[in-house]
N, C-alpha and C. Protein backbone atom coordinates (compact mmCIF):
# COMPACT_ATOMS: atom_id res chain seq x y z
N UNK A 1 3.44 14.78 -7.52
CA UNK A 1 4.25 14.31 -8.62
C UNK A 1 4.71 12.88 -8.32
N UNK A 2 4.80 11.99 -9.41
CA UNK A 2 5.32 10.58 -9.37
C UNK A 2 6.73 10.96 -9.32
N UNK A 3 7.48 10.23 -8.56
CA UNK A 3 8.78 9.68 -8.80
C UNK A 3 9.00 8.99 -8.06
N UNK A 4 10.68 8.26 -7.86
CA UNK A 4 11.07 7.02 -7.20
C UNK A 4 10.91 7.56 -5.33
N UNK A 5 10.87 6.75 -4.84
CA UNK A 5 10.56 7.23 -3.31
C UNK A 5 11.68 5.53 -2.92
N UNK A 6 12.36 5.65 -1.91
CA UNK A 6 13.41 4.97 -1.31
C UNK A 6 12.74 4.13 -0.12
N UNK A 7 11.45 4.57 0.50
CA UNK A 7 11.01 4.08 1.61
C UNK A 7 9.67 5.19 1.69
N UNK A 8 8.38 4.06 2.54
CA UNK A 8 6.95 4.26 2.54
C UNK A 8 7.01 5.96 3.16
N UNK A 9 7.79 6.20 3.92
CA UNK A 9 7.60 7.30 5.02
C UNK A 9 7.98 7.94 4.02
N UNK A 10 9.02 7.74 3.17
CA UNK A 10 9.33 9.14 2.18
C UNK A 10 8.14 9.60 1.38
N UNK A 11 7.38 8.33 0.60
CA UNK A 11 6.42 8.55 -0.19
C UNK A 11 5.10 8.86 0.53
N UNK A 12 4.78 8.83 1.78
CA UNK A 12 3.71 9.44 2.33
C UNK A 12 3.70 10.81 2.66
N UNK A 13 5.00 10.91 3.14
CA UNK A 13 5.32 12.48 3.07
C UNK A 13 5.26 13.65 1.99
N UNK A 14 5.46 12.70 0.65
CA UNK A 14 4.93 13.49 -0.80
C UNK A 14 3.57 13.71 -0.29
N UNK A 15 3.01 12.49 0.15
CA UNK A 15 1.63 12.57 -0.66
C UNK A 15 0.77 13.94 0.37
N UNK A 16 1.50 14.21 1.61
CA UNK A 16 1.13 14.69 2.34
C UNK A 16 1.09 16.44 1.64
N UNK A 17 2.45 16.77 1.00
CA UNK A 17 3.18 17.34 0.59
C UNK A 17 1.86 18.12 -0.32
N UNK A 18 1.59 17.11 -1.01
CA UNK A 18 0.33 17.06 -2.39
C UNK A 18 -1.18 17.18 -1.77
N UNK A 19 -1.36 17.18 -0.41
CA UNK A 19 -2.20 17.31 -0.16
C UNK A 19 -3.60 16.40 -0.63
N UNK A 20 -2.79 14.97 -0.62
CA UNK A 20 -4.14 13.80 -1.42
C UNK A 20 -4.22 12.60 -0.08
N UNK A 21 -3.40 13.29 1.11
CA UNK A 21 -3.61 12.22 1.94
C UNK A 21 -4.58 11.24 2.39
N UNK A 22 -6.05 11.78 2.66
CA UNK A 22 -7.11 11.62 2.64
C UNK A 22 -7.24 10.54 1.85
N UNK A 23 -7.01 11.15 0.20
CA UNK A 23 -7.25 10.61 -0.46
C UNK A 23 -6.95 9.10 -0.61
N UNK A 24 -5.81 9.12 -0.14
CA UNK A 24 -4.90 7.56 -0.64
C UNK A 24 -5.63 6.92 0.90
N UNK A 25 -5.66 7.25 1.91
CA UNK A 25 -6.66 6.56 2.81
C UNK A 25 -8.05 5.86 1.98
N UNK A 26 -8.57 6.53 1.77
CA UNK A 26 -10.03 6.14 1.05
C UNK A 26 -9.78 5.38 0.08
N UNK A 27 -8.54 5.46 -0.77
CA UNK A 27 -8.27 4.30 -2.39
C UNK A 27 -7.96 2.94 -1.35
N UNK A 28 -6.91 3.57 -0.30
CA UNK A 28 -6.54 1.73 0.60
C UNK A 28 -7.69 1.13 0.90
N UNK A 29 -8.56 2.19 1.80
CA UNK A 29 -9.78 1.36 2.67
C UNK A 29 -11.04 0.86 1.37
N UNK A 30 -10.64 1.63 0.44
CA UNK A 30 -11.55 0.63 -1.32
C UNK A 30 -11.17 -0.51 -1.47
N UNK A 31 -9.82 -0.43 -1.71
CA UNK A 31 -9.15 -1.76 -2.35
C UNK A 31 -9.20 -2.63 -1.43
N UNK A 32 -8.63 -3.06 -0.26
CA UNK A 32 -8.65 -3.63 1.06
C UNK A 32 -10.43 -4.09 1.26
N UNK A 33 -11.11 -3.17 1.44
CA UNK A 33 -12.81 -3.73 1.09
C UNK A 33 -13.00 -4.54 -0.04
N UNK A 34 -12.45 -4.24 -1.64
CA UNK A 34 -12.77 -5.23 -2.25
C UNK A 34 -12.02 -6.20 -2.71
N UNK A 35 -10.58 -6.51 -2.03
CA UNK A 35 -10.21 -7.99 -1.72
C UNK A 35 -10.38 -8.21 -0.56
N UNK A 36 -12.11 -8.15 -0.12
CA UNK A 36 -12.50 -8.70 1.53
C UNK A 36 -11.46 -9.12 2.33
N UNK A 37 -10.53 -8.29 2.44
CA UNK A 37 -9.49 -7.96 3.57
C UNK A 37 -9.86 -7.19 4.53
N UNK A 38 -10.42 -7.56 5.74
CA UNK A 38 -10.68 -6.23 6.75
C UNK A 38 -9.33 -5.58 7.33
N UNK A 39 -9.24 -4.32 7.25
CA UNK A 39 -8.12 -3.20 8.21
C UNK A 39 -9.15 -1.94 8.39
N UNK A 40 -8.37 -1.68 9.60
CA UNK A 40 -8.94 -0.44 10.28
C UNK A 40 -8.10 0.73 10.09
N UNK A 41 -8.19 1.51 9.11
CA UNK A 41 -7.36 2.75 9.33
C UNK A 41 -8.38 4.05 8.96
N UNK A 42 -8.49 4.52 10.18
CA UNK A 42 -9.28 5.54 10.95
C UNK A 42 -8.67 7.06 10.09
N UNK A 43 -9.20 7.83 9.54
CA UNK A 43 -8.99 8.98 9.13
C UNK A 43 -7.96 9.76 9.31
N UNK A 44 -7.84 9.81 10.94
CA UNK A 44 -6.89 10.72 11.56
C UNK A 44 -5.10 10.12 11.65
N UNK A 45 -5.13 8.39 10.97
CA UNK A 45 -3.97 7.89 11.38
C UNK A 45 -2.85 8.73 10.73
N UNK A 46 -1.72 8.85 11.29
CA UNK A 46 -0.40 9.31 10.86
C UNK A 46 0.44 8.34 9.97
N UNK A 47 0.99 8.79 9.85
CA UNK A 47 1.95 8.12 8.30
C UNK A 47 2.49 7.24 9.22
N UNK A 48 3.34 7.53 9.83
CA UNK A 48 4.21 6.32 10.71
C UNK A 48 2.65 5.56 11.17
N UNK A 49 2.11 5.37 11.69
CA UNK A 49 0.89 4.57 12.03
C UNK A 49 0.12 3.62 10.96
N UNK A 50 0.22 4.51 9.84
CA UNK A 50 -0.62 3.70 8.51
C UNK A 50 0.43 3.18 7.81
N UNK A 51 2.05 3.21 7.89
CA UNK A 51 2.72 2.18 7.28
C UNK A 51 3.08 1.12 8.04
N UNK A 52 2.80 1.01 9.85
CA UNK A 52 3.38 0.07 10.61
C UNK A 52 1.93 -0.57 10.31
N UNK A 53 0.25 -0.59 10.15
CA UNK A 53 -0.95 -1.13 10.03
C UNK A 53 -1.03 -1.64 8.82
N UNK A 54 -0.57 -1.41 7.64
CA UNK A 54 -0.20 -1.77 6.63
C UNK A 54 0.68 -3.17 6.50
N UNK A 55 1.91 -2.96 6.69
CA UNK A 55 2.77 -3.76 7.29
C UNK A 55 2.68 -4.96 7.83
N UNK A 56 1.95 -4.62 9.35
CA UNK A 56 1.19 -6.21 9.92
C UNK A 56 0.30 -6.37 8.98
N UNK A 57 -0.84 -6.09 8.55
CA UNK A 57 -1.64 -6.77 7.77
C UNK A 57 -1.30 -7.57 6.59
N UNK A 58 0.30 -7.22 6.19
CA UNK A 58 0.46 -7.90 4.61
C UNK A 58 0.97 -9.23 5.40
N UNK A 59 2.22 -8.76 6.33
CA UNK A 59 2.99 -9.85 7.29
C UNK A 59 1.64 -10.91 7.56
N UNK A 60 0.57 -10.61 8.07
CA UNK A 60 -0.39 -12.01 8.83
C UNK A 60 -1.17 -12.35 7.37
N UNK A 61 -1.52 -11.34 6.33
CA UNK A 61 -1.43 -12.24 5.09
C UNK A 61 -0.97 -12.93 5.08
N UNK A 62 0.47 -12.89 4.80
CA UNK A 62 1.56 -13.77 4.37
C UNK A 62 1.53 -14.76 5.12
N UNK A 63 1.50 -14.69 6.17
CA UNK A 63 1.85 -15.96 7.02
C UNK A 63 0.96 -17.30 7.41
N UNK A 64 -0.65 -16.20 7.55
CA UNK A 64 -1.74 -16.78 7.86
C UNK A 64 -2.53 -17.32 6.89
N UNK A 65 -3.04 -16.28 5.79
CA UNK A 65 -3.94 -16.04 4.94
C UNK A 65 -3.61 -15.82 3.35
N UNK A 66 -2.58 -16.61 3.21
CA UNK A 66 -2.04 -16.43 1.57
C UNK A 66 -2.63 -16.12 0.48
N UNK A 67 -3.89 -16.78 0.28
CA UNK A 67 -5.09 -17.18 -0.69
C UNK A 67 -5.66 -15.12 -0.86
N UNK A 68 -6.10 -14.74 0.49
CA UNK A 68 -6.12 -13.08 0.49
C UNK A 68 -5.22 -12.20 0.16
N UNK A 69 -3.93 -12.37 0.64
CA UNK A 69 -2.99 -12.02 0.32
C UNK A 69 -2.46 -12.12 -1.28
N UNK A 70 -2.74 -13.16 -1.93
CA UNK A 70 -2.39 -13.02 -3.49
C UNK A 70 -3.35 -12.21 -4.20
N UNK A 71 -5.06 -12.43 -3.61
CA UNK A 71 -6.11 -11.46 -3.87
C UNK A 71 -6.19 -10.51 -4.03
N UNK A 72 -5.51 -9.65 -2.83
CA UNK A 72 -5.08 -8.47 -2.52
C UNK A 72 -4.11 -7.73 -3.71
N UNK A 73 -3.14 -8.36 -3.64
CA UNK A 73 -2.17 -8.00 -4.51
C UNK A 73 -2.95 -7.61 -6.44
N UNK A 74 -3.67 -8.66 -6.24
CA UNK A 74 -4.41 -8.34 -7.60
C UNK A 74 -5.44 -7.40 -7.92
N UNK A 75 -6.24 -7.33 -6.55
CA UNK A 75 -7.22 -5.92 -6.55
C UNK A 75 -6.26 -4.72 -6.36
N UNK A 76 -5.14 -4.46 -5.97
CA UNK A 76 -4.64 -3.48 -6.03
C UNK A 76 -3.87 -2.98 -7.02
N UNK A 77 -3.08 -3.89 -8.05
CA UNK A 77 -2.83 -4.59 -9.42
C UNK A 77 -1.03 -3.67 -9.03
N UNK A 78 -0.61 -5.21 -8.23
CA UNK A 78 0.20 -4.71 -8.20
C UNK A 78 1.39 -5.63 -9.10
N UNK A 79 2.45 -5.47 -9.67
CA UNK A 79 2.86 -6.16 -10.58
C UNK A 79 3.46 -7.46 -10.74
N UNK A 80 3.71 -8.05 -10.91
CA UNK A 80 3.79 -9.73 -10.34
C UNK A 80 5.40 -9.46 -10.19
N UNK A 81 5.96 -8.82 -11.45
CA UNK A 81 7.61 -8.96 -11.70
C UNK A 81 7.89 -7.70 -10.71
N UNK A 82 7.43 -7.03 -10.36
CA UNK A 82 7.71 -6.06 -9.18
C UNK A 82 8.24 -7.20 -7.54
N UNK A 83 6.93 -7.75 -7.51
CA UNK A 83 7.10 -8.84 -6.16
C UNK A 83 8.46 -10.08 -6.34
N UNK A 84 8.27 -10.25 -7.61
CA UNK A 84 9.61 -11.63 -7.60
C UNK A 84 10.94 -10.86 -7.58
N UNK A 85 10.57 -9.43 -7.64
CA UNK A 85 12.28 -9.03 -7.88
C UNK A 85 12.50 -8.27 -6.08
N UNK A 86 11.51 -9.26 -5.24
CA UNK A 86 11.95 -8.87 -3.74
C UNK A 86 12.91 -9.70 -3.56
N UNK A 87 14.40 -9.73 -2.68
CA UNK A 87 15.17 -10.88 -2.18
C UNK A 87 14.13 -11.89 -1.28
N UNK A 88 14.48 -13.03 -1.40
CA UNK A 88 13.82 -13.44 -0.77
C UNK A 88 14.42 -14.12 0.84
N UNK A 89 13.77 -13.74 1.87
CA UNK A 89 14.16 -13.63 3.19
C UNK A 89 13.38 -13.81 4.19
N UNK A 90 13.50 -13.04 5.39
CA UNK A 90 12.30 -13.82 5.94
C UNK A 90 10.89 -13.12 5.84
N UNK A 91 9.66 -13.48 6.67
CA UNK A 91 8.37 -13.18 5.99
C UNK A 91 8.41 -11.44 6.38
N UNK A 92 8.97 -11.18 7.70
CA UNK A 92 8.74 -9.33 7.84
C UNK A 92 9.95 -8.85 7.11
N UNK A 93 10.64 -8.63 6.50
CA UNK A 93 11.42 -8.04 5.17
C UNK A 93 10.56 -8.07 4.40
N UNK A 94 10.10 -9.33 3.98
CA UNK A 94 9.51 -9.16 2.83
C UNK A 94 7.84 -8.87 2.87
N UNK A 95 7.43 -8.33 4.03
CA UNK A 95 5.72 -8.07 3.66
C UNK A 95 6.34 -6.49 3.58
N UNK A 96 7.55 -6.17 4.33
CA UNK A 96 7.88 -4.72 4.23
C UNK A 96 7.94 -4.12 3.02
N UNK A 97 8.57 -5.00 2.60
CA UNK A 97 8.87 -4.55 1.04
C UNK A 97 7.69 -4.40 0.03
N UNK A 98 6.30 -5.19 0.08
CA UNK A 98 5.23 -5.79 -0.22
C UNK A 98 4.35 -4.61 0.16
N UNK A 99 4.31 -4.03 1.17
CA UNK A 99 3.68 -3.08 2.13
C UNK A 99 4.20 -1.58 1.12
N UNK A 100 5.17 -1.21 0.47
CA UNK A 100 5.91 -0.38 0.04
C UNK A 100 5.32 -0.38 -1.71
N UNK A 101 5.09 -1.58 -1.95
CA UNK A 101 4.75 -1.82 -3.62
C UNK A 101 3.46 -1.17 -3.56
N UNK A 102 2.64 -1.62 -2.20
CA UNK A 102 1.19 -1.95 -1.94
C UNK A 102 1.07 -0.08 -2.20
N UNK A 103 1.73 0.66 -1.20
CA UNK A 103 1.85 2.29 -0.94
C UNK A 103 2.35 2.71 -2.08
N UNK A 104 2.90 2.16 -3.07
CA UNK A 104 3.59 3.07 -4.18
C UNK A 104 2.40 2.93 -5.45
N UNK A 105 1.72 1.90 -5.46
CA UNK A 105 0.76 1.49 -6.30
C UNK A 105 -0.75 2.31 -6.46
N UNK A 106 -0.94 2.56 -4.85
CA UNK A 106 -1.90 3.10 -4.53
C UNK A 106 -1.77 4.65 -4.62
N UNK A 107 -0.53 5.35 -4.43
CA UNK A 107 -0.11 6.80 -4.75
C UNK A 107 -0.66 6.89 -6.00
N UNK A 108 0.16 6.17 -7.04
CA UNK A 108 -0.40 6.44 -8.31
C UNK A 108 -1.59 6.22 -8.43
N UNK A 109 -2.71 5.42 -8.65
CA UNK A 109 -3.72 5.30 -8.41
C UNK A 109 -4.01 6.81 -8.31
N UNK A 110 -4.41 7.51 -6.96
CA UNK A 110 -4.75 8.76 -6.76
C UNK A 110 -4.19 10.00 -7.00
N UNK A 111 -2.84 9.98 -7.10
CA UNK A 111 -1.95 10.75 -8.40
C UNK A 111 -2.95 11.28 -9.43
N UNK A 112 -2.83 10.24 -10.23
CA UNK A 112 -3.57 10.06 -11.69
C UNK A 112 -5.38 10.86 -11.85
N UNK A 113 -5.70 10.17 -10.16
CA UNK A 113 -7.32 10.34 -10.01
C UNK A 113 -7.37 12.27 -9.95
N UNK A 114 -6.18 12.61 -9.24
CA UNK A 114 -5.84 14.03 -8.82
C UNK A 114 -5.64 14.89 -10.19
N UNK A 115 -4.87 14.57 -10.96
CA UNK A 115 -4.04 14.84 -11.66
C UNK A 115 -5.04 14.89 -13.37
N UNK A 116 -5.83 14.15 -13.45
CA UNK A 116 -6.63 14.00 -14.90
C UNK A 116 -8.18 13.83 -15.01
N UNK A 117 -7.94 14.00 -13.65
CA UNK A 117 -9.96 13.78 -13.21
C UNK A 117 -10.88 15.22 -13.70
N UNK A 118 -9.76 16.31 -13.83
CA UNK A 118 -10.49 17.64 -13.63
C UNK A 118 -10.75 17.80 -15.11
């Protein structure tokens, strides 16, 4: 089920809950492949593991690789007025927060795929 989630660990734990974990692995490692972003997240990773890999990757976006990083954001279609309504602070707050849009975006995504595919 969709609803508001407070933090990534809460909303992975739904998804775990829902039994689409898998799933939302395979929608990240899609999307992430087609804004030629390479990350490695291996099948077996744990929630705490795939939101701290998540995390660095938006953070060295941000810092390093902007041009991917706005890419990203658009292959995953995440909302523009979602991102401007982050405070703005320093770059790990805010890829955290970024990292959280990225995980809430992608739930739905496979939600939906779960939920209306049948």
């Amino acid at each position: 089920m969709l609803s508001n989630f407070n933090t990534s660990l809460e909303l992975l734990e739904t998804v775990q809950q829902e039994q689409l974990y898998q799933k939302l692995l395979h929608q990240l490692k899609k999307d992430f492949e087609l804004a030629n972003v390479p990350i490695n997240i291996p099948l077996d990773i744990t929630p705490e593991q795939l939101k701290s890999t998540i995390h660095e990757k938006i953070y060295y976006l941000i810092a390093e690789k902007f041009p991917e990083y706005l890419n990203l954001l658009y292959v995953v279609d995440i909302s523009e007025k979602e991102v401007k309504k982050i405070a703005p602070s320093d770059v790990v707050d805010i890829s955290a927060e970024v990292s959280f849009l990225l995980l809430k975006r992608e739930w739905q995504k496979v939600w939906y795929k779960a939920k209306y595919s049948n």
